[in-house]
N, C-alpha and C. Protein backbone atom coordinates (compact mmCIF):
# COMPACT_ATOMS: atom_id res chain seq x y z
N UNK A 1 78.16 72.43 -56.94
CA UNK A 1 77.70 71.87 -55.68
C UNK A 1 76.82 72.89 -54.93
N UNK A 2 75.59 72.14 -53.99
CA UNK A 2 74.88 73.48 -53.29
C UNK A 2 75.66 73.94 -51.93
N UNK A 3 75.25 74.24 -51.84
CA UNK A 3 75.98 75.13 -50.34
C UNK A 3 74.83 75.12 -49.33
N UNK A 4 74.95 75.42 -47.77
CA UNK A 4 74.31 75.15 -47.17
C UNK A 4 72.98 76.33 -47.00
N UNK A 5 73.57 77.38 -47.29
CA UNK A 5 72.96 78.61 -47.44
C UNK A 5 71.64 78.64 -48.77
N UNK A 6 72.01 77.86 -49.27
CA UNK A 6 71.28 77.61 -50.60
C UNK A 6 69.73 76.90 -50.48
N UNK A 7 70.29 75.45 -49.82
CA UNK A 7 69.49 74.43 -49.17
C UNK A 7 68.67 75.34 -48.50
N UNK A 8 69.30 75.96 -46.96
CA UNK A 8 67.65 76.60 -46.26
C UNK A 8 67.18 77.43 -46.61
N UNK A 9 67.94 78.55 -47.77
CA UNK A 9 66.82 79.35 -48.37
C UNK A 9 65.46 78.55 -49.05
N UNK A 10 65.85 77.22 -49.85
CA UNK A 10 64.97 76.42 -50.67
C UNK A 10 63.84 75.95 -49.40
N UNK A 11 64.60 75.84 -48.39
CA UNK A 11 63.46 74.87 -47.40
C UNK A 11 62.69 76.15 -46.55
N UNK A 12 63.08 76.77 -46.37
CA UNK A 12 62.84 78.44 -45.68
C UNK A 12 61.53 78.99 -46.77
N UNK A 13 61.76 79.07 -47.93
CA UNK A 13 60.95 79.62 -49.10
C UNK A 13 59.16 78.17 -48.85
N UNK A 14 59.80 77.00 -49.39
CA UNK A 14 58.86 76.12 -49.68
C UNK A 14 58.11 76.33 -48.03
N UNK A 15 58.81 76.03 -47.03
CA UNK A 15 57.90 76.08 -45.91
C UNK A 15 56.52 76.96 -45.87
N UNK A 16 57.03 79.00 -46.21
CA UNK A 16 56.37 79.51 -46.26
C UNK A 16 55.22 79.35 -46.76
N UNK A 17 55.76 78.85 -48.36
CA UNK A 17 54.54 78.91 -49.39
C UNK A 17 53.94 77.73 -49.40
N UNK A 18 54.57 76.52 -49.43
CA UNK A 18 53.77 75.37 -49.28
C UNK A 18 53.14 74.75 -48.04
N UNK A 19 53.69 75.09 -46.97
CA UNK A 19 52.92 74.61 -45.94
C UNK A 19 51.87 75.46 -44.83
N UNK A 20 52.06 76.78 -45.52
CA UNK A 20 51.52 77.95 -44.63
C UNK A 20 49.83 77.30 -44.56
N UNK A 21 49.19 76.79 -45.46
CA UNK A 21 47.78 76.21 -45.44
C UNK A 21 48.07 74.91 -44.38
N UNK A 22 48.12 74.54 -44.10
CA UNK A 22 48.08 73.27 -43.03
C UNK A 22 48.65 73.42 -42.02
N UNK A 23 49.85 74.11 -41.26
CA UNK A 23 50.21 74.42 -40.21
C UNK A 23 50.24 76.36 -39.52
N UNK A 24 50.03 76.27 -38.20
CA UNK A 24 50.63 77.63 -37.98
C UNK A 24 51.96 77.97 -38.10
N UNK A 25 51.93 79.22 -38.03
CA UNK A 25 53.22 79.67 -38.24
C UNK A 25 54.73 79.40 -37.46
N UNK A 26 53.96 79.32 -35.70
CA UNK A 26 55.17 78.73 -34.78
C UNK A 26 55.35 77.60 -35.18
N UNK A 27 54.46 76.71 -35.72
CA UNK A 27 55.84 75.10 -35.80
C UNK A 27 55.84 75.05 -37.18
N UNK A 28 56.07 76.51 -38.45
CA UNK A 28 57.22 76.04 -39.27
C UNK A 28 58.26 76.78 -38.78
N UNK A 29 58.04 77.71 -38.27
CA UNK A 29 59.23 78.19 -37.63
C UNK A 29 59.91 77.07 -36.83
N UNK A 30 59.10 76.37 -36.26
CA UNK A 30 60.48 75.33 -35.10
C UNK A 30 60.81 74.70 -36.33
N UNK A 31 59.91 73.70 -37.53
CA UNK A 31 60.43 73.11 -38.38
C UNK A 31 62.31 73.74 -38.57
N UNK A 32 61.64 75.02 -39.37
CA UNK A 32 62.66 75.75 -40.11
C UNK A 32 63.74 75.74 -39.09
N UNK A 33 63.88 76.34 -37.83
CA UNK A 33 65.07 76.45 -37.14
C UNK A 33 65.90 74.80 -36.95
N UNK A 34 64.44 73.47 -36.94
CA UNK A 34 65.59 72.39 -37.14
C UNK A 34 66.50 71.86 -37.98
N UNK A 35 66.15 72.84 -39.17
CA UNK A 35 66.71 72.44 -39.98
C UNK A 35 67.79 73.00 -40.93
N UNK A 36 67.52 74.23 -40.83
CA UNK A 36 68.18 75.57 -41.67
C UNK A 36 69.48 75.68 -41.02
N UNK A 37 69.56 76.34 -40.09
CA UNK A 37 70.42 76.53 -38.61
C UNK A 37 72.02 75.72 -39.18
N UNK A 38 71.59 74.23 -39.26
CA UNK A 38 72.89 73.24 -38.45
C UNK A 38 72.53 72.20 -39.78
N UNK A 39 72.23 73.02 -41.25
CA UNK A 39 72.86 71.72 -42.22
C UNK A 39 73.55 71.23 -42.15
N UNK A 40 74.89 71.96 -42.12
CA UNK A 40 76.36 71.03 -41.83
C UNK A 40 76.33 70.12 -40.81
N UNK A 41 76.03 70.31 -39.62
CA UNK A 41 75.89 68.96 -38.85
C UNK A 41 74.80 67.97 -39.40
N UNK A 42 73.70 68.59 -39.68
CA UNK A 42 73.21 67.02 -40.20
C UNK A 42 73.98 66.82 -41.60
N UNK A 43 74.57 67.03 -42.03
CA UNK A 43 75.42 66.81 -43.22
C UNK A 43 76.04 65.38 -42.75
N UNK A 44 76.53 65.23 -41.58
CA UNK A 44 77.73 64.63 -41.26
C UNK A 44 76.89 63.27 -40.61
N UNK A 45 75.39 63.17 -40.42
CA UNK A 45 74.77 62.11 -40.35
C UNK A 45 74.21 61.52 -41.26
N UNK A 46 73.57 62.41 -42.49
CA UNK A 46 72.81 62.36 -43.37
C UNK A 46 72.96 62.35 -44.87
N UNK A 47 72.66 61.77 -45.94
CA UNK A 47 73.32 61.94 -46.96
C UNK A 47 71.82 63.30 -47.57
N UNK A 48 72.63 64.46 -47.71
CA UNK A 48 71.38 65.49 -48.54
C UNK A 48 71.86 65.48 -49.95
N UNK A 49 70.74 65.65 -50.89
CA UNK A 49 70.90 65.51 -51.80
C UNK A 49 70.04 66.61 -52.54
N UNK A 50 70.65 67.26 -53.34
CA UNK A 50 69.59 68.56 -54.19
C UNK A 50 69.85 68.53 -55.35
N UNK A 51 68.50 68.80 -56.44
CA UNK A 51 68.10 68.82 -57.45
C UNK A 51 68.51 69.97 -57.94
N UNK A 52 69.36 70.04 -59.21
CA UNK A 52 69.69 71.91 -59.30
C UNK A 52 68.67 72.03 -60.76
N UNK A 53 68.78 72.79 -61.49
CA UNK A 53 68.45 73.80 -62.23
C UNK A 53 69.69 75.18 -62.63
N UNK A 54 70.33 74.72 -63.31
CA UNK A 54 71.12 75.58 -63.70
C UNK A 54 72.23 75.60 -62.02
N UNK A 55 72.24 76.68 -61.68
CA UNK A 55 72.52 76.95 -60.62
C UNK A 55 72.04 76.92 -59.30
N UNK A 56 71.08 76.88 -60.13
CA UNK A 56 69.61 77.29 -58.57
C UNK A 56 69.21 75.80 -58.00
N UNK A 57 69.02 75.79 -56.57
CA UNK A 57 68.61 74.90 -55.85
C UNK A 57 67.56 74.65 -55.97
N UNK A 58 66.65 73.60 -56.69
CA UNK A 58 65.16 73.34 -56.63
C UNK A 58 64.44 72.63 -55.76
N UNK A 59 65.23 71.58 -55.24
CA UNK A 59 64.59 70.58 -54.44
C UNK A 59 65.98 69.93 -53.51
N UNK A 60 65.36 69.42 -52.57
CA UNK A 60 66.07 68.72 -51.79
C UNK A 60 65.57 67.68 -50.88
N UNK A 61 66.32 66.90 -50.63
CA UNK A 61 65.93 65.71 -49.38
C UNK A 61 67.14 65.06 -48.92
N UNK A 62 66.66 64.02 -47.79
CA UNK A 62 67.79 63.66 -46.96
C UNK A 62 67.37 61.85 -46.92
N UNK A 63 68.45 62.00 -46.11
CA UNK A 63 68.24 60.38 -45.93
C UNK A 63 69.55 60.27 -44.09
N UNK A 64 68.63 59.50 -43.56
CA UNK A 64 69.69 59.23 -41.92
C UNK A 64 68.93 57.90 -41.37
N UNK A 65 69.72 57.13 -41.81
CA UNK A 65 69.96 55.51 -41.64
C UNK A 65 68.33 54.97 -42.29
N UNK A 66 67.23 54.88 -42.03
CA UNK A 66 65.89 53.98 -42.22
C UNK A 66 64.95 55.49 -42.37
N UNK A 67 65.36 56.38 -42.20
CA UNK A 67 64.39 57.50 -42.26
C UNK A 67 64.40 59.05 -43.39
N UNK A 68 63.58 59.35 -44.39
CA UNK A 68 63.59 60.46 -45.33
C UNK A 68 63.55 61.22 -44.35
N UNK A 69 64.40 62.31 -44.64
CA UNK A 69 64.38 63.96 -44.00
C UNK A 69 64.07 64.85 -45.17
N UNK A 70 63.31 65.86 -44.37
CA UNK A 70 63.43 67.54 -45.42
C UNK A 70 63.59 67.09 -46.59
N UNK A 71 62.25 66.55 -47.18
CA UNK A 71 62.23 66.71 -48.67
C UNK A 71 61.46 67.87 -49.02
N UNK A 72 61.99 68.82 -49.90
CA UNK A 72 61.52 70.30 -50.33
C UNK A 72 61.93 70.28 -52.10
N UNK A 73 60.55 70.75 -52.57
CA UNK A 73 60.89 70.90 -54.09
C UNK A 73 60.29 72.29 -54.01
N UNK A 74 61.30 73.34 -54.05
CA UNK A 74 60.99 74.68 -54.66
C UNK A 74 59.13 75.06 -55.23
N UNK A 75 58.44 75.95 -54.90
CA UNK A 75 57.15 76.06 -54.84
C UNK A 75 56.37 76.35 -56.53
N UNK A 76 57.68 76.64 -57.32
CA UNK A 76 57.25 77.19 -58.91
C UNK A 76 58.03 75.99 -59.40
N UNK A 77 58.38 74.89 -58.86
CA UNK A 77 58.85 73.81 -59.73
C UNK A 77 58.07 72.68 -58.85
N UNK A 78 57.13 72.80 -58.06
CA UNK A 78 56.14 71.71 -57.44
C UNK A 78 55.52 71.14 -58.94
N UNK A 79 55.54 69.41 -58.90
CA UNK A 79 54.55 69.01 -60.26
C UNK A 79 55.21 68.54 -61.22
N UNK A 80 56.41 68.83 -61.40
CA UNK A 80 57.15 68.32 -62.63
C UNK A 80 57.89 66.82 -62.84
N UNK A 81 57.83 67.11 -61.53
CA UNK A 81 58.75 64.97 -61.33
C UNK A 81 59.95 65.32 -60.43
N UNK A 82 60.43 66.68 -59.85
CA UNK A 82 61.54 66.87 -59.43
C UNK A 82 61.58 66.16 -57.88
N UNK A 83 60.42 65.95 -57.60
CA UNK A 83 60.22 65.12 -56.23
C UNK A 83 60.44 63.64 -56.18
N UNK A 84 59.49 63.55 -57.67
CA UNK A 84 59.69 62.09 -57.49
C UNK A 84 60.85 61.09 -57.67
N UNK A 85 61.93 62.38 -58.38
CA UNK A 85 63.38 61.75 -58.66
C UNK A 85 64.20 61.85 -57.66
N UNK A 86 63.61 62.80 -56.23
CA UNK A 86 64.42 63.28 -55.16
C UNK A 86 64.20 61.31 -54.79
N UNK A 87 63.40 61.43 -54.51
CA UNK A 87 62.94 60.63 -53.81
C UNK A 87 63.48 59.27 -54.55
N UNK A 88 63.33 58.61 -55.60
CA UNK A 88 63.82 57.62 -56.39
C UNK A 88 65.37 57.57 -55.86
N UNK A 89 66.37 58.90 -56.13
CA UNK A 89 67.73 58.37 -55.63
C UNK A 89 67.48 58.26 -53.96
N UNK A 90 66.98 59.11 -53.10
CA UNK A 90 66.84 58.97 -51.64
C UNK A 90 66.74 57.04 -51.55
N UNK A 91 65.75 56.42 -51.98
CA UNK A 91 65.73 55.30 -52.48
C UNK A 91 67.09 54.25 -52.84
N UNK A 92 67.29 54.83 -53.79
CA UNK A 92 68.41 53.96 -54.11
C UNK A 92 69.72 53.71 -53.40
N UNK A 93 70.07 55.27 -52.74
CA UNK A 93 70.62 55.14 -51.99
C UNK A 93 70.35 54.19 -50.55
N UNK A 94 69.20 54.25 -50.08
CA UNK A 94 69.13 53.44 -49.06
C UNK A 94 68.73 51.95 -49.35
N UNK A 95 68.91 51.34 -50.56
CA UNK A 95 68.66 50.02 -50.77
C UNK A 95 70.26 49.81 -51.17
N UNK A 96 71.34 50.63 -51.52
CA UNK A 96 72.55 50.32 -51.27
C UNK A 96 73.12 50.12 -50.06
N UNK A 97 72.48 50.76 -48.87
CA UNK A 97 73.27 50.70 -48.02
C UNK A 97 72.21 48.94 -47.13
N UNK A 98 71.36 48.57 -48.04
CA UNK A 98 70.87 47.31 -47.25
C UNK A 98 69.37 47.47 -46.39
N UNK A 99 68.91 48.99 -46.63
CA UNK A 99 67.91 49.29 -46.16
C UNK A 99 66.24 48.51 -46.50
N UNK A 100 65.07 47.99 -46.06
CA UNK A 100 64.70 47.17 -46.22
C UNK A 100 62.89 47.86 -46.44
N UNK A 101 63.24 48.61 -45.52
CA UNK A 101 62.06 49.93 -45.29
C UNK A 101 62.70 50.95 -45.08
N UNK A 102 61.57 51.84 -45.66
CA UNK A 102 61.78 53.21 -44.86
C UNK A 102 60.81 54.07 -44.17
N UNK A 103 60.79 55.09 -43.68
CA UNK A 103 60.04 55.65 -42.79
C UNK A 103 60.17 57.15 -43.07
N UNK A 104 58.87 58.01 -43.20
CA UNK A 104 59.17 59.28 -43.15
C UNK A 104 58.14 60.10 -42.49
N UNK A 105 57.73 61.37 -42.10
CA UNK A 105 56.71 61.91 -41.76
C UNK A 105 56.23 62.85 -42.60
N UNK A 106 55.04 62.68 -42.89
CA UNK A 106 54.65 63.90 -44.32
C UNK A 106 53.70 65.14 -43.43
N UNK A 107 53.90 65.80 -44.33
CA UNK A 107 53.04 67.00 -44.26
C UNK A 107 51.89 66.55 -45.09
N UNK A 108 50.31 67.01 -44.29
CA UNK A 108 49.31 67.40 -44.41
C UNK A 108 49.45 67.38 -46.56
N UNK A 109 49.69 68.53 -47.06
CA UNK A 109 50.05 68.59 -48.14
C UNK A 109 50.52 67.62 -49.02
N UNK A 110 51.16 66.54 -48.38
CA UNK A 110 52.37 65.90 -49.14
C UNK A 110 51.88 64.47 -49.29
N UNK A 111 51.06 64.07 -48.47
CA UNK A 111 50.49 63.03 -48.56
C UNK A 111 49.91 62.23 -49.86
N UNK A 112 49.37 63.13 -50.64
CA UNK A 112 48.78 62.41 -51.95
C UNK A 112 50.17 62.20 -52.80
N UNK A 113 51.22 62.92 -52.65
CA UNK A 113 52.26 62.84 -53.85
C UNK A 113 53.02 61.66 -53.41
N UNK A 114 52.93 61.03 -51.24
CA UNK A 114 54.17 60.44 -51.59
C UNK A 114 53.17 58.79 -51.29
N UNK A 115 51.72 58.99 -51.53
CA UNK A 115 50.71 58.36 -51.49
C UNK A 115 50.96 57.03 -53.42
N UNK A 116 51.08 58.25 -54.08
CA UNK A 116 51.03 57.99 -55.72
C UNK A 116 52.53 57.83 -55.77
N UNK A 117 53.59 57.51 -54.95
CA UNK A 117 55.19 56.74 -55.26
C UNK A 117 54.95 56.01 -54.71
N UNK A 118 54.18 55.32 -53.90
CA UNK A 118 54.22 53.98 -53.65
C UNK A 118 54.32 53.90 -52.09
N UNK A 119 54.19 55.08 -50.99
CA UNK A 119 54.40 55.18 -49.48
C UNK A 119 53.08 55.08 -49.17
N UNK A 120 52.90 54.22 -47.70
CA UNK A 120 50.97 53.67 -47.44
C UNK A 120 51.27 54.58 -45.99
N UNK A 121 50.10 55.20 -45.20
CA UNK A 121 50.10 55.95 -44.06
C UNK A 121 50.17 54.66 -42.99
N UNK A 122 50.71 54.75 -42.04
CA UNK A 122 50.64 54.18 -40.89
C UNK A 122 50.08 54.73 -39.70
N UNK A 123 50.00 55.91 -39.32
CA UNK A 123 49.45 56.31 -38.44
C UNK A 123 49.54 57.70 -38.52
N UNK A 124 48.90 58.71 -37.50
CA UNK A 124 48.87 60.34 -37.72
C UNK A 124 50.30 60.77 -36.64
N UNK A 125 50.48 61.40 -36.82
CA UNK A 125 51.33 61.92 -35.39
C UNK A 125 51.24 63.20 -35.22
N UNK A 126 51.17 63.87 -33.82
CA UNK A 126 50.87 64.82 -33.57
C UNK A 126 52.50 65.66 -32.71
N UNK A 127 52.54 66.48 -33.25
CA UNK A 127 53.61 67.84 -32.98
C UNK A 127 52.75 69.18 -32.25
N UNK A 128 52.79 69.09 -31.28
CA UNK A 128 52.19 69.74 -30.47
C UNK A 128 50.59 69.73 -31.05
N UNK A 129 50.18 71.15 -31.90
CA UNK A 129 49.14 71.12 -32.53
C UNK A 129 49.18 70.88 -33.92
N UNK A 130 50.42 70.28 -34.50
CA UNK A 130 50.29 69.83 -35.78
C UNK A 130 50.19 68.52 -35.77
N UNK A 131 49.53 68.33 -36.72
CA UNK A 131 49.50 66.94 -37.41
C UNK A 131 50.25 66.25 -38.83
N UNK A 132 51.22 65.24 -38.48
CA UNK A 132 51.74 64.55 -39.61
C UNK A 132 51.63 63.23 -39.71
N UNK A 133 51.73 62.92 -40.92
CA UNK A 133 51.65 61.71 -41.46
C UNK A 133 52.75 60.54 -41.22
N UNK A 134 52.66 59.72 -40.44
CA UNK A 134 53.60 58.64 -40.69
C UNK A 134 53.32 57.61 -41.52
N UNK A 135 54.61 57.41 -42.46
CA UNK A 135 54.28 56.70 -44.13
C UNK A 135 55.50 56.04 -43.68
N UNK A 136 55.63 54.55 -44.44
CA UNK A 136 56.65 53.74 -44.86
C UNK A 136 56.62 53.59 -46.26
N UNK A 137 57.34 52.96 -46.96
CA UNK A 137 57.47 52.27 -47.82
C UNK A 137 58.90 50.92 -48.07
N UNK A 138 58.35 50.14 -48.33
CA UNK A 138 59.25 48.28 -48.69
C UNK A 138 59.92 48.67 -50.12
N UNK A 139 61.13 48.59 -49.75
CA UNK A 139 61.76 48.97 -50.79
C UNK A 139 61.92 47.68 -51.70
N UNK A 140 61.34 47.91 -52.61
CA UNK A 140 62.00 46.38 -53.61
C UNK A 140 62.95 46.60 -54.80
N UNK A 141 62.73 45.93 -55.71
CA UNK A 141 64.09 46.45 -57.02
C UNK A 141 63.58 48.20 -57.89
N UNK A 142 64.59 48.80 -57.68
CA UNK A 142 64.65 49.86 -58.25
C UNK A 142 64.24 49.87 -59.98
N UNK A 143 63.24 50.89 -60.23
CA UNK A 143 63.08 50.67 -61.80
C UNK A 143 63.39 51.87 -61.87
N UNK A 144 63.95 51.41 -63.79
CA UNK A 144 64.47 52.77 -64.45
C UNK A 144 63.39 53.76 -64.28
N UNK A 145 64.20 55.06 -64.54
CA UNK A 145 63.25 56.16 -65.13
C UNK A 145 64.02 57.09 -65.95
N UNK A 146 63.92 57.44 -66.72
CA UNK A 146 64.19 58.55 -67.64
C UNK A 146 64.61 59.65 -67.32
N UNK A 147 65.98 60.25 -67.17
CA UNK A 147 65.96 62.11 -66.69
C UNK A 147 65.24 62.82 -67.13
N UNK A 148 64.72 63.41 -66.08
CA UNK A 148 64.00 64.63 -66.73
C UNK A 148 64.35 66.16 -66.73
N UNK A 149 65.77 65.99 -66.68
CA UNK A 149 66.52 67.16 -66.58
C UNK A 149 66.83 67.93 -65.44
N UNK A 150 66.08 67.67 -64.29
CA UNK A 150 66.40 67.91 -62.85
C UNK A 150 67.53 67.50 -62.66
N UNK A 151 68.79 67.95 -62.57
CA UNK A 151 70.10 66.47 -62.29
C UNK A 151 69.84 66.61 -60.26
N UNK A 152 69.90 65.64 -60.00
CA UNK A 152 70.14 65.37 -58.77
C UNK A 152 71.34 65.00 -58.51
N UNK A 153 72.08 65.32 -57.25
CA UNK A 153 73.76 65.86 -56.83
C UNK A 153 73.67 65.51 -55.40
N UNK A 154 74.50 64.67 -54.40
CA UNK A 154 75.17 65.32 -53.43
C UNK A 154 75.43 66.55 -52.93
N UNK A 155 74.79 66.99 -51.74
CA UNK A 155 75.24 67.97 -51.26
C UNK A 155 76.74 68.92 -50.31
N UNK A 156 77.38 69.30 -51.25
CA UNK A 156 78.51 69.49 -50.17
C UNK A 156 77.80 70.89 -49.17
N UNK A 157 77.34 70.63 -48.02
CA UNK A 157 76.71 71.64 -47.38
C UNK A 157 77.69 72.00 -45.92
């Protein structure tokens, strides 16, 4: 199981390296402090879920009622599918619980990957001087896919 310590190193790391081109540094820092800080409490709203690799934490994302949270795939495992399977159970899970849409905000960066799963932009939104993407996607019947050895897990955080 990951631990919570695990998770914000993974989201702490990817922030740096993956988003340092599209935002300044103060709002990944606010990012990071919303999120790193108080896993365990959003634990207790949110279902997180991380992709391991042996031991190691590769990826992660969330889910809190109609909306994706903190999806992070480790910066030397960006590309392989480990996102797109985050995202497939994030999915499944919320078409179990009756969910109909969903809603998430992307990063600058993230847009073409969650562009090519099937999420359309709805509008820009602005965070002080950042800019993100607001994306939905209509959830319809879940199709197989094949492991690709990423196992994706529940997080006990």
């Amino acid at each position: 199981m990951a631990d919570a310590t695990g998770v914000s190193d993974l989201i702490s790391t990817t922030l740096r390296i993956s988003n340092v081109r599209d935002y300044p540094g103060d709002f990944l820092s606010k990012v990071e402090a919303s999120l790193t800080p108080q896993l365990r409490e959003l634990a207790k709203e949110r279902v997180i879920l991380v992709a391991m690799e042996g031991d190691a934490i590769i990826g992660t994302a969330s889910l809190g009622r109609d909306q994706v949270h903190a999806v992070f795939v480790h910066p030397a495992r960006q590309g392989r599918g480990i996102g797109t399977r985050l995202m497939e159970a994030v999915e499944s899970e919320a078409r179990a619980r009756g969910e109909r849409e969903l809603i998430l905000y992307a990063s600058l960066s993230a847009v073409p990957f969650y562009e090519a799963n099937g999420w359309r932009t709805v509008r820009e939104h602005r965070d002080g001087g950042a800019r993100l993407v607001v994306m939905t996607k209509a959830l319809g019947e879940q199709r197989a896919r094949p492991d690709n050895g990423a196992g994706i897990a529940d997080a006990a955080v």
